[in-house]
Protein backbone atom coordinates (compact mmCIF):
# COMPACT_ATOMS: atom_id res chain seq x y z
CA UNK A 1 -75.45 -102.78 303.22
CA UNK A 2 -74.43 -106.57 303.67
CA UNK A 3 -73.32 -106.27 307.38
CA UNK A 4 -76.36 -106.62 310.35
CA UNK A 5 -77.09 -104.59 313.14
CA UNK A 6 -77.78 -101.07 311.30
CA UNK A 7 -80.71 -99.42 310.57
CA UNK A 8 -78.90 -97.83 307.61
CA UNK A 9 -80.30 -94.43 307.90
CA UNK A 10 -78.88 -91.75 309.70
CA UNK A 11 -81.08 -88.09 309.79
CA UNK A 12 -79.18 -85.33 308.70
CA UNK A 13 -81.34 -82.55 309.85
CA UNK A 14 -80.50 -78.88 308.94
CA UNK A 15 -81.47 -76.26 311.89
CA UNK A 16 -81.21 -73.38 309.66
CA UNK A 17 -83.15 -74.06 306.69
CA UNK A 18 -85.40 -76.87 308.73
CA UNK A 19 -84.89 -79.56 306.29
CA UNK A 20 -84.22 -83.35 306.89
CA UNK A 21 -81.78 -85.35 304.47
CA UNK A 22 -81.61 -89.23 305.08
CA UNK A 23 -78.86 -91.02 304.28
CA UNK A 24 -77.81 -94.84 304.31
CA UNK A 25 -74.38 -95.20 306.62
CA UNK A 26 -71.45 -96.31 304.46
CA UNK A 27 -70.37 -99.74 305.00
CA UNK A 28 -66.61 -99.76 304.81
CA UNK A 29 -67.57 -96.70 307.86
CA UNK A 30 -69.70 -99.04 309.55
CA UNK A 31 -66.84 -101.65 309.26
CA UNK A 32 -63.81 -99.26 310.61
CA UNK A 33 -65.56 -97.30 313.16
CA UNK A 34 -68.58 -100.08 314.03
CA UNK A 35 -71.28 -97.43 314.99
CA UNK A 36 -72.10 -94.74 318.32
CA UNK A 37 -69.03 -93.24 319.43
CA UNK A 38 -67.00 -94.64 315.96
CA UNK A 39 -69.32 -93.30 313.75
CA UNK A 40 -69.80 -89.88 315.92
CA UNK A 41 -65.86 -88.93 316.11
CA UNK A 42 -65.64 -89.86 312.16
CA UNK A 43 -68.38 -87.34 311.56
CA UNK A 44 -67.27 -84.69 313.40
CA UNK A 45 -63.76 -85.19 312.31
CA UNK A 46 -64.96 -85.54 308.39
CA UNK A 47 -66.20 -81.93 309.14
CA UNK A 48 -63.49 -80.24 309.41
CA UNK A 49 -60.90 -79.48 312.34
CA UNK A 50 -61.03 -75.96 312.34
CA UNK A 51 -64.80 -75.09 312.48
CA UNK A 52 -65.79 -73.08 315.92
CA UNK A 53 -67.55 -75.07 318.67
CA UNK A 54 -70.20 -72.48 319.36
CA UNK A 55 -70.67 -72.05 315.08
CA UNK A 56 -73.55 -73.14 312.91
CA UNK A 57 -70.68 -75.26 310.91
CA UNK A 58 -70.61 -77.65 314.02
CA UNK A 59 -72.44 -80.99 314.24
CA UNK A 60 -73.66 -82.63 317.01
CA UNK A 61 -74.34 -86.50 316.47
CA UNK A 62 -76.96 -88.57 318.55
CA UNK A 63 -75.87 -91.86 317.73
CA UNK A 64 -76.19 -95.01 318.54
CA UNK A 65 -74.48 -98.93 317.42
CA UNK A 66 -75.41 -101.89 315.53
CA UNK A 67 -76.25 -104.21 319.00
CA UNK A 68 -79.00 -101.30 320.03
CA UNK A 69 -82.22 -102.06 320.48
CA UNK A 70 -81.70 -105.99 320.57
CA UNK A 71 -81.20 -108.07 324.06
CA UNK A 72 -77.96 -107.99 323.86
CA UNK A 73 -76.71 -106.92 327.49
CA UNK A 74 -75.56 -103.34 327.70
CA UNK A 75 -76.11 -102.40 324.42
CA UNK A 76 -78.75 -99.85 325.59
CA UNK A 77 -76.18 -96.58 325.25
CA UNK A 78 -76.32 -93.45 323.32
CA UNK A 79 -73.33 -91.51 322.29
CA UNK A 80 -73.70 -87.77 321.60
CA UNK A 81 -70.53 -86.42 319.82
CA UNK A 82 -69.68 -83.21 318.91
CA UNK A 83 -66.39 -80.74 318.87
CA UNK A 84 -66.21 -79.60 322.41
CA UNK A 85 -66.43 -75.73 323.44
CA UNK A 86 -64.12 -76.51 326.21
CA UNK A 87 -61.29 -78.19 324.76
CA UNK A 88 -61.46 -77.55 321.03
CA UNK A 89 -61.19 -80.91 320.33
CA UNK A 90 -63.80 -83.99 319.81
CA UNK A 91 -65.96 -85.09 323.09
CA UNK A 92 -68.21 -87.56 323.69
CA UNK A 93 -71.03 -88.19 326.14
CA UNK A 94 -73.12 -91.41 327.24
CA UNK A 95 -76.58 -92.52 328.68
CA UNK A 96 -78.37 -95.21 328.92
CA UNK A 97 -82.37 -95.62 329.57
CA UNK A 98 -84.22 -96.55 326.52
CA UNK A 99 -83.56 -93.06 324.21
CA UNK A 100 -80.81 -95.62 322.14
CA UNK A 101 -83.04 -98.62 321.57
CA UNK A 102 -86.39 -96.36 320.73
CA UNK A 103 -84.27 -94.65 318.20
CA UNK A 104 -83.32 -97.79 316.70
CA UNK A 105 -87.01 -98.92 316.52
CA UNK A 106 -88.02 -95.69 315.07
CA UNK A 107 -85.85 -96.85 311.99
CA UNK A 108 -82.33 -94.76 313.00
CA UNK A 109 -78.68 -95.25 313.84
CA UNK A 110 -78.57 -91.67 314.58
CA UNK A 111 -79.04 -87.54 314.00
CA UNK A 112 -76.49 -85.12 312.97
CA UNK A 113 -77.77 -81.88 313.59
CA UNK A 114 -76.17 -78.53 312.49
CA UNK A 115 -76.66 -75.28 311.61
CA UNK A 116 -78.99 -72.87 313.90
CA UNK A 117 -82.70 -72.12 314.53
CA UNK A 118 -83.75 -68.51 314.44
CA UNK A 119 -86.26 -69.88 316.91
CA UNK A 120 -86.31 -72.99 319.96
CA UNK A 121 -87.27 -76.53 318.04
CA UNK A 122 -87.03 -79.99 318.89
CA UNK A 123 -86.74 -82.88 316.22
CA UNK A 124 -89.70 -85.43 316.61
CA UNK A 125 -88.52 -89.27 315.95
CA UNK A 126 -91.51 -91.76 314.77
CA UNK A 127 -91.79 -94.38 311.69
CA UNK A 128 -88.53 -93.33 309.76
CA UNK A 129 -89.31 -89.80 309.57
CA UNK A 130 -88.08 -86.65 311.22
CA UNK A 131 -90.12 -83.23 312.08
CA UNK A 132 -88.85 -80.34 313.87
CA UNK A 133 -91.13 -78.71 316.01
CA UNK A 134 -91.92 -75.49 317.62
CA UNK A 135 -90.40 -75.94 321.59
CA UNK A 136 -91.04 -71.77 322.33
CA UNK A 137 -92.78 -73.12 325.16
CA UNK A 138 -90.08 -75.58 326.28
CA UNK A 139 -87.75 -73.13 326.53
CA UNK A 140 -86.51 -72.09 330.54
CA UNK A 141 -87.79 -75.48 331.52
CA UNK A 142 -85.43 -78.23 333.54
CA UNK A 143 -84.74 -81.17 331.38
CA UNK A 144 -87.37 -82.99 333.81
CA UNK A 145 -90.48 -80.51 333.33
CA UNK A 146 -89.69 -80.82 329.53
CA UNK A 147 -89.68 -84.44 329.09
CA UNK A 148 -92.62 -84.59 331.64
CA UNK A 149 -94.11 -81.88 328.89
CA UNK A 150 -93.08 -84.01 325.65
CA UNK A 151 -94.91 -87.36 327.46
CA UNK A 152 -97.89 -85.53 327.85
CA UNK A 153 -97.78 -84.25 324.32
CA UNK A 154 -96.86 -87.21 322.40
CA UNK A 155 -97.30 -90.06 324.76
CA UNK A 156 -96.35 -91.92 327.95
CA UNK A 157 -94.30 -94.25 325.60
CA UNK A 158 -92.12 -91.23 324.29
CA UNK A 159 -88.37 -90.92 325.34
CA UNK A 160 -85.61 -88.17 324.53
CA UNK A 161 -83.33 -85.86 325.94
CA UNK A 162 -83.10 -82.52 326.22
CA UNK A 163 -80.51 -79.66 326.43
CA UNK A 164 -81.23 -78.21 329.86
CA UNK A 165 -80.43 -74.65 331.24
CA UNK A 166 -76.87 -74.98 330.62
CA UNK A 167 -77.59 -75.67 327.05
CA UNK A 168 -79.83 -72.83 326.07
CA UNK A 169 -77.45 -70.17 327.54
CA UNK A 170 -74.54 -71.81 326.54
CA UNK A 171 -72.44 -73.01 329.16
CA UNK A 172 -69.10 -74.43 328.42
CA UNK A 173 -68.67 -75.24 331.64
CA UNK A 174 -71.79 -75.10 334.35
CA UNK A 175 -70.42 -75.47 338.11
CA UNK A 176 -70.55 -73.80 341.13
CA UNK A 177 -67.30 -73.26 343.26
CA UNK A 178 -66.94 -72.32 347.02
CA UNK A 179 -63.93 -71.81 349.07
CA UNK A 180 -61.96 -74.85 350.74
CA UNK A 181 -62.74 -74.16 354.62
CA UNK A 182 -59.92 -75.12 356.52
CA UNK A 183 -62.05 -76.56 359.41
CA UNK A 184 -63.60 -79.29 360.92
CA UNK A 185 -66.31 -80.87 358.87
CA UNK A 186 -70.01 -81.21 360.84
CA UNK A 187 -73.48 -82.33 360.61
CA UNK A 188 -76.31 -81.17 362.72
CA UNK A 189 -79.33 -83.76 362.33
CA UNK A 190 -82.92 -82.84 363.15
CA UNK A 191 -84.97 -85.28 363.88
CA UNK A 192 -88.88 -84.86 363.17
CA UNK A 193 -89.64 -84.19 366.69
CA UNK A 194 -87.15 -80.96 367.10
CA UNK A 195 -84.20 -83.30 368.92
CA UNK A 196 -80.81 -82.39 366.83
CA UNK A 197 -77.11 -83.99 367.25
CA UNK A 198 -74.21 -82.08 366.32
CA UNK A 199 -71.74 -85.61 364.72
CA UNK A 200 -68.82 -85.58 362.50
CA UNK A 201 -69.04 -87.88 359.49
CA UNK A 202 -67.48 -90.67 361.72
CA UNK A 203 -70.47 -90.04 363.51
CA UNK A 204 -68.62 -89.03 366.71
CA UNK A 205 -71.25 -86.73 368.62
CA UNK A 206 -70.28 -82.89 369.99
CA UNK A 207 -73.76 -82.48 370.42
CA UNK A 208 -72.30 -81.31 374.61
CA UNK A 209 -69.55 -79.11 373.26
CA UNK A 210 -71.46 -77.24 369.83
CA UNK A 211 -75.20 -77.68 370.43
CA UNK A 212 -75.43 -74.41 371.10
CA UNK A 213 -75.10 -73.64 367.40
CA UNK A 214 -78.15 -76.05 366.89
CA UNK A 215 -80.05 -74.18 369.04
CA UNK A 216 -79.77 -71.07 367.18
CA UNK A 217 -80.93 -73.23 364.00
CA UNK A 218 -83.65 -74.77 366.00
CA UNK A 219 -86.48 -72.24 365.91
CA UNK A 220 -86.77 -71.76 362.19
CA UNK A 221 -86.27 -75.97 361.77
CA UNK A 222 -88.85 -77.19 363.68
CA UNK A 223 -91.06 -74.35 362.01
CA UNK A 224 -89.98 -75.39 358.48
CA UNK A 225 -89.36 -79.46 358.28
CA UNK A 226 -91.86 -81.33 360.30
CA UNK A 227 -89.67 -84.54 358.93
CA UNK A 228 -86.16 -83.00 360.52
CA UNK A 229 -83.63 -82.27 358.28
CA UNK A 230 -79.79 -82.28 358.06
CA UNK A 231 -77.52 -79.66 357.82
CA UNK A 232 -74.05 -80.07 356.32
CA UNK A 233 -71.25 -77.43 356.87
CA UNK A 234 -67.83 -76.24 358.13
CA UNK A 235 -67.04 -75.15 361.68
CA UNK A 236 -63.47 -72.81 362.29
CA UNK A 237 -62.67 -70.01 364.52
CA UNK A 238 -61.52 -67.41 362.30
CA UNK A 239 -58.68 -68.80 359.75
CA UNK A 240 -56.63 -70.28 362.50
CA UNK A 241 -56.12 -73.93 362.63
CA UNK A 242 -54.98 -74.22 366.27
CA UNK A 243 -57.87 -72.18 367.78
CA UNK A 244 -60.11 -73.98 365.75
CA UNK A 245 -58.99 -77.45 367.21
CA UNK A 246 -58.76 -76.09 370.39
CA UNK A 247 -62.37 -74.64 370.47
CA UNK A 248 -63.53 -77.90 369.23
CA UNK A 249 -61.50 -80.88 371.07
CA UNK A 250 -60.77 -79.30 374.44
CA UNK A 251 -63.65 -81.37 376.21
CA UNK A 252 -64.27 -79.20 379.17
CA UNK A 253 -66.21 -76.25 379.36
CA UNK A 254 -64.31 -73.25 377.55
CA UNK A 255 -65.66 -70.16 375.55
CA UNK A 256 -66.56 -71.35 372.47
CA UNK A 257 -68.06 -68.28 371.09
CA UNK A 258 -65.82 -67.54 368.18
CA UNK A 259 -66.59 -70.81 366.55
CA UNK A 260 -68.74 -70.48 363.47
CA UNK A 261 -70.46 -72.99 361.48
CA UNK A 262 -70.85 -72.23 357.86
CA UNK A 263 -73.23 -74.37 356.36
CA UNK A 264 -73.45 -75.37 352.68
CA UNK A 265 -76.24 -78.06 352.38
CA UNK A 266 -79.11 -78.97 353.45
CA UNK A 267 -80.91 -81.86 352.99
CA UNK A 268 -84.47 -82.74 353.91
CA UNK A 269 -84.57 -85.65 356.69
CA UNK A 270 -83.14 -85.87 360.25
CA UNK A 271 -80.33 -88.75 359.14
CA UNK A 272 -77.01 -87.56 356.78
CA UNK A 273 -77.21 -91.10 355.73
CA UNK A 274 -79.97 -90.75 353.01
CA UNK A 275 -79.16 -89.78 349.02
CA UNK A 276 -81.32 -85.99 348.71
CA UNK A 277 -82.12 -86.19 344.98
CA UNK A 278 -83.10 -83.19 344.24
CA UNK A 279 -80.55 -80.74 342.53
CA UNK A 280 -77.83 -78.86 344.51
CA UNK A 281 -79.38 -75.73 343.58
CA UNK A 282 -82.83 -76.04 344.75
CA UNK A 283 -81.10 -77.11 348.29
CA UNK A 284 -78.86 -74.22 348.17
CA UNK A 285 -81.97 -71.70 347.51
CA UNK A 286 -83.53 -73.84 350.65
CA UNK A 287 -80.52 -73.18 352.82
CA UNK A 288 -80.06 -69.59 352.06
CA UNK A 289 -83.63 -68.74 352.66
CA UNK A 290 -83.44 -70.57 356.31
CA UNK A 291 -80.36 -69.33 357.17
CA UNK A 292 -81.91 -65.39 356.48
CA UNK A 293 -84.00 -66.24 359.04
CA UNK A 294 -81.80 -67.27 361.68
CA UNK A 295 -81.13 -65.26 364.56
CA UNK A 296 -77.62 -66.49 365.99
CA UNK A 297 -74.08 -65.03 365.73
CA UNK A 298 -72.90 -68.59 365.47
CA UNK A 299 -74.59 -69.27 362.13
CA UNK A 300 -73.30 -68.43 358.36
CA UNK A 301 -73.63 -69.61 355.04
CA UNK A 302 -70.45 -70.28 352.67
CA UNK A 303 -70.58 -68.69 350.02
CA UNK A 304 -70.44 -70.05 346.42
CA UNK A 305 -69.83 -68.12 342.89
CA UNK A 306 -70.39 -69.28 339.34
CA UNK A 307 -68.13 -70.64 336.56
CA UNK A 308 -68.69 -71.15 332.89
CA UNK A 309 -65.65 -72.10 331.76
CA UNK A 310 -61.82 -73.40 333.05
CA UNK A 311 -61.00 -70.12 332.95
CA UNK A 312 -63.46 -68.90 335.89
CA UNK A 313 -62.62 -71.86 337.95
CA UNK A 314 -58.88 -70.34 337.93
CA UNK A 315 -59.80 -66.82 338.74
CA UNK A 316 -61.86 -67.72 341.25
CA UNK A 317 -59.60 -70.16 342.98
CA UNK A 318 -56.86 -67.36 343.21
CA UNK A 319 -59.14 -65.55 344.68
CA UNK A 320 -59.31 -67.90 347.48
CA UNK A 321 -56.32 -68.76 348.29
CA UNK A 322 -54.85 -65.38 348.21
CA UNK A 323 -57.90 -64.77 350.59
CA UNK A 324 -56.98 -67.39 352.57
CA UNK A 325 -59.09 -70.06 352.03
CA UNK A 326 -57.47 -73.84 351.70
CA UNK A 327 -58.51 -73.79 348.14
CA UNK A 328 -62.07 -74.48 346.04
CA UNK A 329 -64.64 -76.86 346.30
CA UNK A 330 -66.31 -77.36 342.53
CA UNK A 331 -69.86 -78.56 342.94
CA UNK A 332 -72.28 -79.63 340.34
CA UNK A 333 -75.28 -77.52 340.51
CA UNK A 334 -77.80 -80.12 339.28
CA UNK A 335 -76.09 -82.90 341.30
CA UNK A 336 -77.81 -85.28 344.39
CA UNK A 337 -76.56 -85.25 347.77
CA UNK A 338 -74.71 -88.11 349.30
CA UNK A 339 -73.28 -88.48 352.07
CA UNK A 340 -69.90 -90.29 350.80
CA UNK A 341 -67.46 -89.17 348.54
CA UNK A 342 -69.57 -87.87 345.12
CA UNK A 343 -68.51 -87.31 341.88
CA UNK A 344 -70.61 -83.93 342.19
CA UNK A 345 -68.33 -82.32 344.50
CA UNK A 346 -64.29 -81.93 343.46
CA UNK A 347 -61.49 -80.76 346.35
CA UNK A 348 -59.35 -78.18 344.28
CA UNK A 349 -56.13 -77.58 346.56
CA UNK A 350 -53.17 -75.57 346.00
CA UNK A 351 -49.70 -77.44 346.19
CA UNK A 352 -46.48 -76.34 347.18
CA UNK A 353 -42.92 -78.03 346.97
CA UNK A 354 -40.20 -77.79 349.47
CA UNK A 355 -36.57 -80.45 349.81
CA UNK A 356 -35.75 -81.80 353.03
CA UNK A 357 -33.06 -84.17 354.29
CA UNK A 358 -33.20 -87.48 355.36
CA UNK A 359 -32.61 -88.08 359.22
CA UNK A 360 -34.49 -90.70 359.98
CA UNK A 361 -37.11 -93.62 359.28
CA UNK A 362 -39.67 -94.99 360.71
CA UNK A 363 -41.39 -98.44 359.72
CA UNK A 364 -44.80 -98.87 358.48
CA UNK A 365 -48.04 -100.40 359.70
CA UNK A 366 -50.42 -103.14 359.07
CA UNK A 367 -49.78 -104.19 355.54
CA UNK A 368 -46.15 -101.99 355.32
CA UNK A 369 -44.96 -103.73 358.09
CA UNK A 370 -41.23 -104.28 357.27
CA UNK A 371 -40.95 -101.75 354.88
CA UNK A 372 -41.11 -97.79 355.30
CA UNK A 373 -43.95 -95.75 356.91
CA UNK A 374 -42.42 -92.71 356.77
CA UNK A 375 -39.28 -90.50 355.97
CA UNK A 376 -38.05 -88.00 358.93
CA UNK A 377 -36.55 -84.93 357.24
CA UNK A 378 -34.46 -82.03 358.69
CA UNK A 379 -35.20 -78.62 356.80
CA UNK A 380 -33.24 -75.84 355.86
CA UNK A 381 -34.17 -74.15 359.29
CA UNK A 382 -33.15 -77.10 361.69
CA UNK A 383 -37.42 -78.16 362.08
CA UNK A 384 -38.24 -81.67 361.44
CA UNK A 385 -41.34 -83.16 359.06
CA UNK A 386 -42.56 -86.29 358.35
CA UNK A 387 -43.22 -87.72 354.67
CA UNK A 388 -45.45 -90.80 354.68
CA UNK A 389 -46.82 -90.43 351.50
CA UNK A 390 -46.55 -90.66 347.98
CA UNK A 391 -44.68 -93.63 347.91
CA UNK A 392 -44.83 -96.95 345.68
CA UNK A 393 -44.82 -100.23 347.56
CA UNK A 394 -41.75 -100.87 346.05
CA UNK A 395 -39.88 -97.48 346.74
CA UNK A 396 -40.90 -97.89 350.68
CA UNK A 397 -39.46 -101.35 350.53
CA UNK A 398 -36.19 -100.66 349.26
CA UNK A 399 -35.90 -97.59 351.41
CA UNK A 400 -36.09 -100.12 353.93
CA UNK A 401 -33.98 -102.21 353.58
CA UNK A 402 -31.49 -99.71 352.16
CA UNK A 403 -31.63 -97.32 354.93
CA UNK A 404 -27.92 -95.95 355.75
CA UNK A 405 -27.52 -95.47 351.84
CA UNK A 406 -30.65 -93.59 351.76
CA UNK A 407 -29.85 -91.80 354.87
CA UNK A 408 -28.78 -88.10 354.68
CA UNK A 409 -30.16 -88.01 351.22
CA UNK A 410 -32.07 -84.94 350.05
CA UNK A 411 -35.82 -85.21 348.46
CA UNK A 412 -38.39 -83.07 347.40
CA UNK A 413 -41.89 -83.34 348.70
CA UNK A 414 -45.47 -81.25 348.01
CA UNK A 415 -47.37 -80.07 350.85
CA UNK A 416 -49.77 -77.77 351.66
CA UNK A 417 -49.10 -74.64 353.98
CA UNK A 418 -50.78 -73.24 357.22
CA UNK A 419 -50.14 -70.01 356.86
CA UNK A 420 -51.06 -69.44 360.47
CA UNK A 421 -47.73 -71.34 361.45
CA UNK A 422 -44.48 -71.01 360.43
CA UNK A 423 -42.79 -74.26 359.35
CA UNK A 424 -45.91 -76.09 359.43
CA UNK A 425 -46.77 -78.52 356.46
CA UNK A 426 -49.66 -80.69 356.58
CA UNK A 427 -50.56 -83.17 354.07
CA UNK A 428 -47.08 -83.99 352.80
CA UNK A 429 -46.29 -86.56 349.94
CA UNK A 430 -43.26 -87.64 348.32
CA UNK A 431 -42.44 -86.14 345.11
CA UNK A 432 -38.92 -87.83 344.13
CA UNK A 433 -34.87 -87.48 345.09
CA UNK A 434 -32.90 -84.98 344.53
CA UNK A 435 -29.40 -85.89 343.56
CA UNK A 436 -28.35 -82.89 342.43
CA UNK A 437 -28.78 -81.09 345.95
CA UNK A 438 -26.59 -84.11 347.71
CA UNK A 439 -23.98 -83.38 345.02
CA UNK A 440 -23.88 -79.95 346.39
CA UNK A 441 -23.90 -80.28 349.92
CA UNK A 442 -21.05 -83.35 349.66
């Protein structure tokens, strides 16, 4: 090979048979698709489009490019390509750490694997050769406790990566989902000394108005976290919106006994502002063994079910909504805590669609100042909604400034329902005009 960067010398290693063929990387390849991801997606395309995700025929590549394992900046990544379970079609994932440059230095661009083990192995990387060993004992164990295991075995200076759970089972798609409470979002902070607040995000404080749910929590707290800890979780009165905000804003003293608060985190510390690393699932086992113990009326835990695939996600969702649940909440179950928006946790809402007619306008805000805030609409049975959303900077300012043509026009918009109401629709967004209904109503 004339071209730098490449180790020239890819392991193709055989899972079935256990053998290990090595073989230089083609340079016109190299040239095309460069190395990593280009090299990965040629692979697994070169073998063949219709072989089964799950099969011994598939490959999985663990590649990396020809700037690995120098100083160049951000050159530390490792793709891992393969045909995807899911889709059908090639995927790709990334990470970084030093699993890409110690491959490199071990004399590879990458590994191909295929085929299948009638037993659990794991390929051992050092001085330009390959070995697959016996990983029996690996098996069951968290990708952490098995790298921690591989360090101790080969050395503090080994790296890799590991399968996981998910892998061994196989998962197509690991998650957790819960229902979408419709309700007001809480946290009730411990702090090590058995003090609590009951704050919304904001960090407005209802400690007066809902701290008798804390106390109900308090006993088996102060006996379990001598730090304080926080508990994250829904409260709602039944499935009814109005009570709900009732029972929670009215600030004098009412009977608010039919509030519940159904927690689904909990995260050691008295402060929501920390990052809980550990996985979702060892806080969920945490939660649901405290909340066993807890002797209050006031206190529940949300429940959460499974998914392997797309598939269950749907089912499951259906399930909720027809229940009457605002929709799903999909949750990684090896993901951290935060306490901002996290990729680990996904809102999965139902949408509905429903035209309107244009009576009225009202001007925007801040930054929309002179152009539209929102679009008053008269439905089909005489009640009035307001649009504010959905729109392009540029549709809001020509609605503006074009008001009496726009005015009395018809347009469709998504919402979702409150099926405790009748003509209610809460979180409304413009979808587009529709012409065809002013036609018929001219």
């Amino acid at each position: 090979m004339s071209i730098g960067g490449f180790a020239n010398k890819v392991a193709w290693i055989n899972l079935s048979d256990g053998s290990v063929a090595y073989k230089g990387v083609d340079e016109e390849d190299a040239r095309k698709y460069i190395g990593a991801r280009g090299l990965g997606v040629k692979y697994v395309f070169d073998n063949g489009p219709d072989v089964d995700p799950f099969s011994a025929d598939n490959i999985l590549c663990v590649m990396g490019g020809p700037l690995t394992g120098t100083d160049v900046n951000m050159s530390g990544r490792l793709a891992v390509v393969t045909k995807s379970p899911l889709t059908g079609t090639v995927t790709d994932s990334h990470m970084g750490g030093w699993t890409a440059a110690k491959l490199k230095w071990a004399g590879f661009d990458g590994l191909v694997f295929k085929g299948k083990s009638d037993k659990p192995v794991y390929a051992y990387v050092e001085d330009g050769q390959v070995t697959l060993n016996d990983a029996s004992d690996l098996w069951g164990k968290g990708v952490h406790e098995t790298l921690k295991t591989l360090r101790e075995r080969h050395g503090e200076a080994c790296d890799g990566m590991a399968i996981g759970q998910a892998g061994e089972n196989p998962v197509k798609f690991p998650c957790w989902m819960e229902p979408k409470l419709d309700g007001y979002r809480f946290m009730i902070e411990f702090d090590p000394g058995g003090a609590y607040r009951v704050v919304q995000r904001s960090g407005v404080d209802y400690t007066d108005r809902l701290g008798f749910i804390a106390d109900q929590l308090a006993p088996e707290i102060t006996a379990r976290f001598s730090n304080g800890c926080c508990i994250d979780g829904e409260i709602l009165a039944g499935n009814s919106w109005g009570l709900t905000t009732t029972l929670v804003k009215t600030e004098k003293k009412i009977d608010r006994s039919r509030l519940i608060f159904y927690s689904f985190d909990l995260i050691e510390g008295g402060s929501q502002q920390i990052i809980d690393m550990s996985p979702l699932h060892r806080r969920k086992a945490r939660l649901a063994d405290l909340i066993e113990k807890v002797d209050g009326l006031n206190v529940s835990m949300a429940i959460h079910v499974e998914c392997s695939n797309v598939e269950d996600i749907k089912r499951h969702f259906t399930t909720f909504v027809e229940t009457g649940f605002e929709g799903g909440m999909i949750k990684d179950p090896n993901g951290r805590y935060e306490a901002r928006r996290s990729r680990a946790w996904l809102k999965y809402k139902p949408w509905t669609s429903t035209d309107g007619r244009i009576v009225g306008f009202d001007e925007g805000k801040g930054r929309l100042v002179g152009s539209l805030g929102a679009l008053k609409l008269k439905m089909p049975d005489g009640s009035e909604v307001e649009v504010g959303g959905g729109f392009k900077d540029a549709e809001r300012k020509d609605i503006w400034d074009n008001r009496d043509a726009y005015l009395g026009r018809w347009v469709e918009f998504k919402h979702q329902d409150d099926s405790t109401k009748v003509a209610s629709y809460r979180f409304t967004g413009f979808l587009r005009f529709r012409p065809d209904m002013d036609e018929a109503s001219d």
